[in-house]
N, C-alpha and C. Protein backbone atom coordinates (compact mmCIF):
# COMPACT_ATOMS: atom_id res chain seq x y z
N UNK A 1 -37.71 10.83 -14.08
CA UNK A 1 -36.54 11.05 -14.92
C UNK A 1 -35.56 9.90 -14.74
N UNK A 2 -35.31 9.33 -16.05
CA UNK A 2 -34.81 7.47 -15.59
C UNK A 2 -32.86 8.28 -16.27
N UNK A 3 -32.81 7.32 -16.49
CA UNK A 3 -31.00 7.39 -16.89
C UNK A 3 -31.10 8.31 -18.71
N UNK A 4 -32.02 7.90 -18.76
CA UNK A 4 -32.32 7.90 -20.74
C UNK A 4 -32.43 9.65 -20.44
N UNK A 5 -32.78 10.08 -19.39
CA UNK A 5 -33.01 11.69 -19.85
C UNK A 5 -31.83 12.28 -19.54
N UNK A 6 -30.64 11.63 -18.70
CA UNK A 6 -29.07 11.76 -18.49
C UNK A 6 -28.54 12.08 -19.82
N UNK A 7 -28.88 11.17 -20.47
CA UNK A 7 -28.01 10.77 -21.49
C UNK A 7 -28.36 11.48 -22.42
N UNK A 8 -29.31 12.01 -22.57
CA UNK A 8 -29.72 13.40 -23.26
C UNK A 8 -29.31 14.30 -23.18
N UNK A 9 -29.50 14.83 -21.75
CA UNK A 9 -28.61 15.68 -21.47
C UNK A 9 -27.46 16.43 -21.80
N UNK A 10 -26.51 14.96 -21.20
CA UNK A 10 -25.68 14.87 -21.58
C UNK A 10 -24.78 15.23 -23.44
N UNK A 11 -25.80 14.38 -23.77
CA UNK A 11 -25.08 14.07 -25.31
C UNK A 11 -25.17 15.51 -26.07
N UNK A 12 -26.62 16.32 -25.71
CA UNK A 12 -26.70 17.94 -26.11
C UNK A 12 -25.71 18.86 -25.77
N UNK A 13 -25.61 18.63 -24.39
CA UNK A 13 -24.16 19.39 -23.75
C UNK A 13 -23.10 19.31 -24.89
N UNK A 14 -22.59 18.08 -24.91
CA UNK A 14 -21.33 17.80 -26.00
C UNK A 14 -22.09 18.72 -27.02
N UNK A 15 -23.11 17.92 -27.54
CA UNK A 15 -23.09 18.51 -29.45
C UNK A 15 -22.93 20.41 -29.06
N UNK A 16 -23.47 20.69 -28.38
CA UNK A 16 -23.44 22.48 -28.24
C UNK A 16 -21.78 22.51 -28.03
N UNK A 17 -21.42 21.83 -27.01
CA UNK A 17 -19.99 22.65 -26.79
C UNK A 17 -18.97 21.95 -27.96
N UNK A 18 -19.33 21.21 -28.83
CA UNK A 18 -17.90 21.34 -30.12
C UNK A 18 -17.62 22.41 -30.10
N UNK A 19 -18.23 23.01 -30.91
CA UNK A 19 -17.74 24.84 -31.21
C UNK A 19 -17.36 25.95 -29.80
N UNK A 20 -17.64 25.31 -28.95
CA UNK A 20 -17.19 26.37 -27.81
C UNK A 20 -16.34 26.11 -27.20
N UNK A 21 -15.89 24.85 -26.86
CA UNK A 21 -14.85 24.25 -26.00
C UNK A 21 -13.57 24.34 -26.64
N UNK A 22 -12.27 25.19 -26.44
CA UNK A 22 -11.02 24.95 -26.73
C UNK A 22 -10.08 24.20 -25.49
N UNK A 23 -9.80 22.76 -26.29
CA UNK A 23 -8.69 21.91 -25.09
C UNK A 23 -7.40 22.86 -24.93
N UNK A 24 -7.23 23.76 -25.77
CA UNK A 24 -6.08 24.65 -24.87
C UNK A 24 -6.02 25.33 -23.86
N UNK A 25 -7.62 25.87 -23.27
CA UNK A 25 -7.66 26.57 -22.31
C UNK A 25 -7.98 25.30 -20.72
N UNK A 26 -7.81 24.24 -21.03
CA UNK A 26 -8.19 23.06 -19.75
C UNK A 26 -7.23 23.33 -19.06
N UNK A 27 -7.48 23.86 -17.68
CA UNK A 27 -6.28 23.75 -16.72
C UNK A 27 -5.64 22.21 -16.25
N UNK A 28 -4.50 22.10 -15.94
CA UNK A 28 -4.17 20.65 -15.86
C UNK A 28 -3.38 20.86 -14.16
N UNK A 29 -4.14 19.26 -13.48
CA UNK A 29 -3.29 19.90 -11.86
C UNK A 29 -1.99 19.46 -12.38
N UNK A 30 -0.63 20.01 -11.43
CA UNK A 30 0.68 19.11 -12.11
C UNK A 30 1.09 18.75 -10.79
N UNK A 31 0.57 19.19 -9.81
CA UNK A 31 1.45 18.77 -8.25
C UNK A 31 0.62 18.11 -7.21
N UNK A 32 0.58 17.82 -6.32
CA UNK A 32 0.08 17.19 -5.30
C UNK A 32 0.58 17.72 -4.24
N UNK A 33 0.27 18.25 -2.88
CA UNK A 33 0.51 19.31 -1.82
C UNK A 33 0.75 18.46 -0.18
N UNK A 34 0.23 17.13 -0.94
CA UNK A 34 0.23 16.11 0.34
C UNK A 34 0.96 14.83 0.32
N UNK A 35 0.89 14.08 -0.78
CA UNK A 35 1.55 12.83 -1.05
C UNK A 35 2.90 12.86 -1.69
N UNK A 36 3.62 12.23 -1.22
CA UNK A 36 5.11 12.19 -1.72
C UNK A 36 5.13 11.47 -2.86
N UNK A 37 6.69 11.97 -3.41
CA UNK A 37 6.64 11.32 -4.86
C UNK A 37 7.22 9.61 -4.91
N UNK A 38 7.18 8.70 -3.74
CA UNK A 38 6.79 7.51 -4.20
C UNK A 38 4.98 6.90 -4.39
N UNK A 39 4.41 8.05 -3.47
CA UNK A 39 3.35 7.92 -3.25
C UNK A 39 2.39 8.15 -4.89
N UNK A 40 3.19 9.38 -5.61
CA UNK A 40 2.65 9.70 -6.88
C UNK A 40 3.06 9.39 -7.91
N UNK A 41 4.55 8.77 -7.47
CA UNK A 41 5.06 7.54 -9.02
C UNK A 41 4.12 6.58 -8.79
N UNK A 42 3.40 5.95 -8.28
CA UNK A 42 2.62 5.09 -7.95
C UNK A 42 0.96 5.09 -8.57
N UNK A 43 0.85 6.56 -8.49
CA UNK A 43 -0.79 6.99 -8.74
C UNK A 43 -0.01 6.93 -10.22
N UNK A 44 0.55 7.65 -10.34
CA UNK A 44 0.99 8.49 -12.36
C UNK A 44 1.11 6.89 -12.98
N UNK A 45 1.89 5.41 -12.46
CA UNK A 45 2.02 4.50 -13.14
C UNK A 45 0.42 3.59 -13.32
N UNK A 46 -0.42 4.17 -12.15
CA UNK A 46 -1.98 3.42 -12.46
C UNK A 46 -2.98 3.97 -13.37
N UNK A 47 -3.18 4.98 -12.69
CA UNK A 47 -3.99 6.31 -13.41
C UNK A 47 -3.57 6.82 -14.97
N UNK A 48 -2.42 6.87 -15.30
CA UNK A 48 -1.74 7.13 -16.22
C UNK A 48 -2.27 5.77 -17.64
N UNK A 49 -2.33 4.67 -17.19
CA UNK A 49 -2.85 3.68 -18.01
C UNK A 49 -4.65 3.78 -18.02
N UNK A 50 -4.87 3.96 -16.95
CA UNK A 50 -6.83 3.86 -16.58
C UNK A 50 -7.46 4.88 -17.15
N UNK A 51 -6.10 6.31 -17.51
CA UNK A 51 -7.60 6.88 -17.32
C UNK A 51 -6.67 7.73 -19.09
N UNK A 52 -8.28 7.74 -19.83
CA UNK A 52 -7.60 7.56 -21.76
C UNK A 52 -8.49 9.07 -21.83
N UNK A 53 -7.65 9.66 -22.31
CA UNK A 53 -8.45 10.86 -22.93
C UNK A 53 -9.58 10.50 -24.19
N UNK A 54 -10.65 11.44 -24.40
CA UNK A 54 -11.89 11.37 -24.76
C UNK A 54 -12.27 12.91 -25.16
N UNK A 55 -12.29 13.09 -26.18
CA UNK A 55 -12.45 14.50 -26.79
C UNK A 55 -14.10 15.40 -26.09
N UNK A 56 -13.42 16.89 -25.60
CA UNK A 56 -14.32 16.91 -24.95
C UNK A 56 -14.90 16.44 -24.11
N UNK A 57 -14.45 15.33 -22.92
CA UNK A 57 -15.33 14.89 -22.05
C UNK A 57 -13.82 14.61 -21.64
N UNK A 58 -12.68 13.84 -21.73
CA UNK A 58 -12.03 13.31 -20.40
C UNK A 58 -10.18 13.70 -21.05
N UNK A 59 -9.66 14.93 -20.76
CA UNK A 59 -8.71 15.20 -20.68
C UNK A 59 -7.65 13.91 -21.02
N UNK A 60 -6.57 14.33 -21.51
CA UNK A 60 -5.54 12.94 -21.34
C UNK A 60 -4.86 13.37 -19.50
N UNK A 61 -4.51 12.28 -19.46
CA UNK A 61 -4.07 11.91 -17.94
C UNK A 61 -2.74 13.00 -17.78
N UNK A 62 -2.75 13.64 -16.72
CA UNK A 62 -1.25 14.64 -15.96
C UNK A 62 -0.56 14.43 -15.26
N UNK A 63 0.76 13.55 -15.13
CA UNK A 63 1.67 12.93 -14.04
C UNK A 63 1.20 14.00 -13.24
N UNK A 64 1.46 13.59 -12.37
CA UNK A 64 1.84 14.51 -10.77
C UNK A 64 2.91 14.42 -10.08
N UNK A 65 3.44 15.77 -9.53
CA UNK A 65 4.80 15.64 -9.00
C UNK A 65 4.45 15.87 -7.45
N UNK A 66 5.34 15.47 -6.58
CA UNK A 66 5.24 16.47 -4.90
C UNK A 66 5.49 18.00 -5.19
N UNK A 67 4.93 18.54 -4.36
CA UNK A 67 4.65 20.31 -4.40
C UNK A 67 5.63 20.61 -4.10
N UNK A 68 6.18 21.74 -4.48
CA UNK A 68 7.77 22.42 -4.64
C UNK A 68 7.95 22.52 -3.40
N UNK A 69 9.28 21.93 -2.76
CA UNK A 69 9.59 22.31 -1.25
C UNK A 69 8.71 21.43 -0.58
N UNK A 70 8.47 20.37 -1.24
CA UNK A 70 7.76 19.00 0.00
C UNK A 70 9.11 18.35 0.33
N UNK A 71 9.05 17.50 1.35
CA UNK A 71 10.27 17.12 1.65
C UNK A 71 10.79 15.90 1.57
N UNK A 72 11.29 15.37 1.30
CA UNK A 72 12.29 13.88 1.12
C UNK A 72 11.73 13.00 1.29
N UNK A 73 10.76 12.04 0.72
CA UNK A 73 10.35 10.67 1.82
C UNK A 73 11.21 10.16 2.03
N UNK A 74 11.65 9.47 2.51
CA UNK A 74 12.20 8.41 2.83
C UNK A 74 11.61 6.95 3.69
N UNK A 75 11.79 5.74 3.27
CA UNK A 75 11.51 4.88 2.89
C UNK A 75 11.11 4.06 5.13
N UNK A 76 10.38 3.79 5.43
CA UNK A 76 9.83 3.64 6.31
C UNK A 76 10.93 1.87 6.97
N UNK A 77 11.07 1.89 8.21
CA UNK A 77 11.82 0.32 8.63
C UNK A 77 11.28 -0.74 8.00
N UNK A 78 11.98 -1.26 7.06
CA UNK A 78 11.38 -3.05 6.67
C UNK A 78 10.74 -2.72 5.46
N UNK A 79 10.67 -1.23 4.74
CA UNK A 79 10.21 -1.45 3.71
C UNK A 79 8.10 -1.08 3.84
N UNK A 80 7.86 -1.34 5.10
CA UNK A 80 6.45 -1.32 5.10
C UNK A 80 5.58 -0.80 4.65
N UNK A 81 5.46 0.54 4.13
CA UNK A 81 5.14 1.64 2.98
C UNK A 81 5.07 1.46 1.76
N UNK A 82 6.69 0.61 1.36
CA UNK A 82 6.31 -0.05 -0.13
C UNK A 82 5.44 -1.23 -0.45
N UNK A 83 5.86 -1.93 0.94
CA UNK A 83 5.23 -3.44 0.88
C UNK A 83 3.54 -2.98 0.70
N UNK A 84 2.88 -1.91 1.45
CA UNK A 84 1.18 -1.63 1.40
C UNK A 84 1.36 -1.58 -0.02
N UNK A 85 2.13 -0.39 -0.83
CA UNK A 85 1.76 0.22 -2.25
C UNK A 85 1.61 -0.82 -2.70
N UNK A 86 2.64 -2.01 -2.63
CA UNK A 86 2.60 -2.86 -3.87
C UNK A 86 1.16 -3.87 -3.95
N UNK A 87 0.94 -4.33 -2.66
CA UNK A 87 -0.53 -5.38 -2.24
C UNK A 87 -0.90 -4.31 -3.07
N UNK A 88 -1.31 -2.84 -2.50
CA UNK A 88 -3.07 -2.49 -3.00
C UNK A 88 -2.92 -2.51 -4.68
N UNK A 89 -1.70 -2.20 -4.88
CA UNK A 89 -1.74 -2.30 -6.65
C UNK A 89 -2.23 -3.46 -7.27
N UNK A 90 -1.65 -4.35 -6.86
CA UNK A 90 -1.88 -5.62 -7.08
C UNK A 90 -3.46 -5.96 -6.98
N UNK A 91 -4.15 -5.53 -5.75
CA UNK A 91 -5.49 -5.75 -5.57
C UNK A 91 -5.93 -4.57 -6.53
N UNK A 92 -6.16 -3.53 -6.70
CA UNK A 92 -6.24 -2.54 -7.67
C UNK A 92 -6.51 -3.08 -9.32
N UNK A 93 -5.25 -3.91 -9.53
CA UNK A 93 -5.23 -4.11 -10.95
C UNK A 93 -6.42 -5.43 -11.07
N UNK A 94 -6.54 -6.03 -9.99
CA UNK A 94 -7.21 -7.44 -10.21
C UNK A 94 -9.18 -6.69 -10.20
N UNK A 95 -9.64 -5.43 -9.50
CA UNK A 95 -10.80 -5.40 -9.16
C UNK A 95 -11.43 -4.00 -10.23
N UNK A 96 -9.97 -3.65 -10.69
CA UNK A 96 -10.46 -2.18 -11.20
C UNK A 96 -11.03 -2.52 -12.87
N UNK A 97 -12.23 -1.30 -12.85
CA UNK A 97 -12.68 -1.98 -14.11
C UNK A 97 -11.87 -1.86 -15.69
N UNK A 98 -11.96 -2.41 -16.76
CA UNK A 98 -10.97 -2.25 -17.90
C UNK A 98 -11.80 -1.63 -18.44
């Protein structure tokens, strides 16, 4: 079974579920339970461009907030926390595919 019987698969799945799939019932996550919200202005400004909704197969993209009652980041001596975010973005935007 090579890739070609994937894609079969696959493509039947879709044609059956037009008629069954309603995008109103897609649950959407809206919070994050671990990462703070510089940590997820960060994901929502990458992810938010990368990733394109696709009918039936790929939702449009859901900011994410910190989970109700997470607590304050605040910003680490010298900046060092922002200084990582910004490199990996930077490396991120240069390796990730378009």
């Amino acid at each position: 079974m090579g890739s070609g019987w994937n894609v079969r698969v696959v493509t039947e799945i879709m044609r059956r579920s037009n008629d069954c799939v309603e995008l109103d019932h897609i649950a959407a996550i809206t919070f994050n339970i671990r990462s703070t919200k510089p940590v997820l202005d960060w994901a929502n400004s990458v992810f938010g461009t990368l990733v394109q909704p696709a009918h039936h197969v790929q939702p449009a993209y859901t900011p994410l907030g910190p989970a109700p009652g997470r607590p304050v980041w605040t910003d680490s001596p010298r900046g060092r926390i922002r200084t990582r975010l910004k490199r990996f973005t930077t490396w991120w935007l240069q390796v990730a595919p378009s």
